[in-house]
Protein backbone atom coordinates (compact mmCIF):
# COMPACT_ATOMS: atom_id res chain seq x y z
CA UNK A 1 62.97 -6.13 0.60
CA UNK A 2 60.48 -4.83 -2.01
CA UNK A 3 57.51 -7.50 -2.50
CA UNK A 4 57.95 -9.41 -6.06
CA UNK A 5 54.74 -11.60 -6.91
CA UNK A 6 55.68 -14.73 -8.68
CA UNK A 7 54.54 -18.63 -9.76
CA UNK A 8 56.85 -20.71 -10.02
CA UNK A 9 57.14 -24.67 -10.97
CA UNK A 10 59.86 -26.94 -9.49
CA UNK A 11 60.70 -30.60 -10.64
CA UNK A 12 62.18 -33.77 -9.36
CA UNK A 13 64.05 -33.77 -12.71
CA UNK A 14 63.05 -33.88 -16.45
CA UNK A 15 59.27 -34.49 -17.08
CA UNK A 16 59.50 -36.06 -13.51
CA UNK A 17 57.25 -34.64 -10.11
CA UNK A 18 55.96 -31.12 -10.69
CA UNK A 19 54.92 -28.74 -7.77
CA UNK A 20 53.47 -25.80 -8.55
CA UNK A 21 53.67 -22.56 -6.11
CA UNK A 22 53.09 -18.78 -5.81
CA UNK A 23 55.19 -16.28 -3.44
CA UNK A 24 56.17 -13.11 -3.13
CA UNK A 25 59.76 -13.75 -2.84
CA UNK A 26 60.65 -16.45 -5.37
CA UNK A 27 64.51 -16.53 -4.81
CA UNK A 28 63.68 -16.98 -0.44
CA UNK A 29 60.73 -19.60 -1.72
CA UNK A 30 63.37 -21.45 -3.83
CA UNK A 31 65.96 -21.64 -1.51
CA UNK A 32 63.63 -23.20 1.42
CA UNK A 33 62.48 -25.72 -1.10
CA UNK A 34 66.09 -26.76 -2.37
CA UNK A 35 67.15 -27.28 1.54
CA UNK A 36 63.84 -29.39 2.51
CA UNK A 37 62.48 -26.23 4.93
CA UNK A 38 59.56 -26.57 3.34
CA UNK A 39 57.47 -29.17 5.07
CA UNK A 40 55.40 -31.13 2.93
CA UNK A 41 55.10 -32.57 -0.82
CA UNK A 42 57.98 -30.85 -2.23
CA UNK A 43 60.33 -32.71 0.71
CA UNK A 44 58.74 -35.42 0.32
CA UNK A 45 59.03 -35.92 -3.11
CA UNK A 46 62.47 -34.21 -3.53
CA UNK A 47 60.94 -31.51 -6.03
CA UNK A 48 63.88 -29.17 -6.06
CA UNK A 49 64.36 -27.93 -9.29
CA UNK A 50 63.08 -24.59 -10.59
CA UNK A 51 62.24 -25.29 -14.33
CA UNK A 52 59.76 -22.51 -15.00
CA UNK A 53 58.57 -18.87 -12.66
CA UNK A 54 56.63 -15.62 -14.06
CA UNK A 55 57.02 -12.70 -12.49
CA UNK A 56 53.86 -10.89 -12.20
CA UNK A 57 52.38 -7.27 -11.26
CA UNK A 58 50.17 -8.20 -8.06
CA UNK A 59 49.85 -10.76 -5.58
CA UNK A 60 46.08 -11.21 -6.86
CA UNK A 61 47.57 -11.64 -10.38
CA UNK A 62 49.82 -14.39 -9.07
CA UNK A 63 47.27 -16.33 -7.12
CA UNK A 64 44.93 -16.54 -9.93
CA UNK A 65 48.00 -17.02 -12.45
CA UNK A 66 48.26 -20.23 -9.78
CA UNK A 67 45.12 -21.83 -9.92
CA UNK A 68 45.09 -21.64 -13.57
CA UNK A 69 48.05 -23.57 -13.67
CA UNK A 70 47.10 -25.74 -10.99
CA UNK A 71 43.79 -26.49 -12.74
CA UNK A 72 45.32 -27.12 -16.21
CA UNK A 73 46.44 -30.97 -17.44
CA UNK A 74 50.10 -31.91 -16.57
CA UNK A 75 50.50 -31.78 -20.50
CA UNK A 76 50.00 -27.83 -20.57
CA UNK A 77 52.14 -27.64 -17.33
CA UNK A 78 55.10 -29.70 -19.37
CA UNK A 79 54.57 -27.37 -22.27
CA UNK A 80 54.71 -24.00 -20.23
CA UNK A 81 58.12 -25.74 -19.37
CA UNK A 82 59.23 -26.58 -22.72
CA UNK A 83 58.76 -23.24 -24.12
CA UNK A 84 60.71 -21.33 -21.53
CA UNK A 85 63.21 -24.24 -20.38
CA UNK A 86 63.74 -26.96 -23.20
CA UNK A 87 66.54 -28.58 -21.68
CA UNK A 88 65.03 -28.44 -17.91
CA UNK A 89 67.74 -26.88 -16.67
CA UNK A 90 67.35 -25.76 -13.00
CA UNK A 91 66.94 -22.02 -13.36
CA UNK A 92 67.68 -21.16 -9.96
CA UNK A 93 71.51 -19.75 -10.69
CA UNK A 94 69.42 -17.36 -13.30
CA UNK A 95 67.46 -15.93 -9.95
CA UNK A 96 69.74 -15.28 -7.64
């Protein structure tokens, strides 16, 4: 399978825990987060939604695409949301 950089954010539901991620598989990544074989804050949390992803050119695009995210204010990460997913639906069905 043909490498496909991506960033992607999931939710515990509307405006609730976000996680924030980068891989080069995004419907695999997705998958492994939905059934908890993801060790760590997303199973913990139960952050299983996809509400937002970009698809970009490079892996180095996507990392940095990351850490900007990451670094922004969780108001900027809810409005990256709202403009591509008003009604937080979980996008994963769109992906697949």
């Amino acid at each position: 399978m043909e490498k496909q950089p991506a960033i992607y954010i999931l939710a515990s539901q509307r405006n609730g825990t976000l996680y924030v991620g980068v891989t080069s598989n995004l419907v695999k990544r997705v998958w492994e987060h939905k059934n908890d074989l993801v060790d760590g804050f997303s199973r913990r949390y139960g952050v299983h939604m996809l509400v937002y992803y970009e698809i970009l050119d490079t892996m180095d695009a996507a990392i940095t695409r990351e850490k900007q995210i990451k670094a922004g204010s969780r108001a900027k990460k809810l409005r990256l949301i709202e403009a591509m997913n008003p009604d937080w639906n979980d996008l994963y069905a769109s992906i697949v």
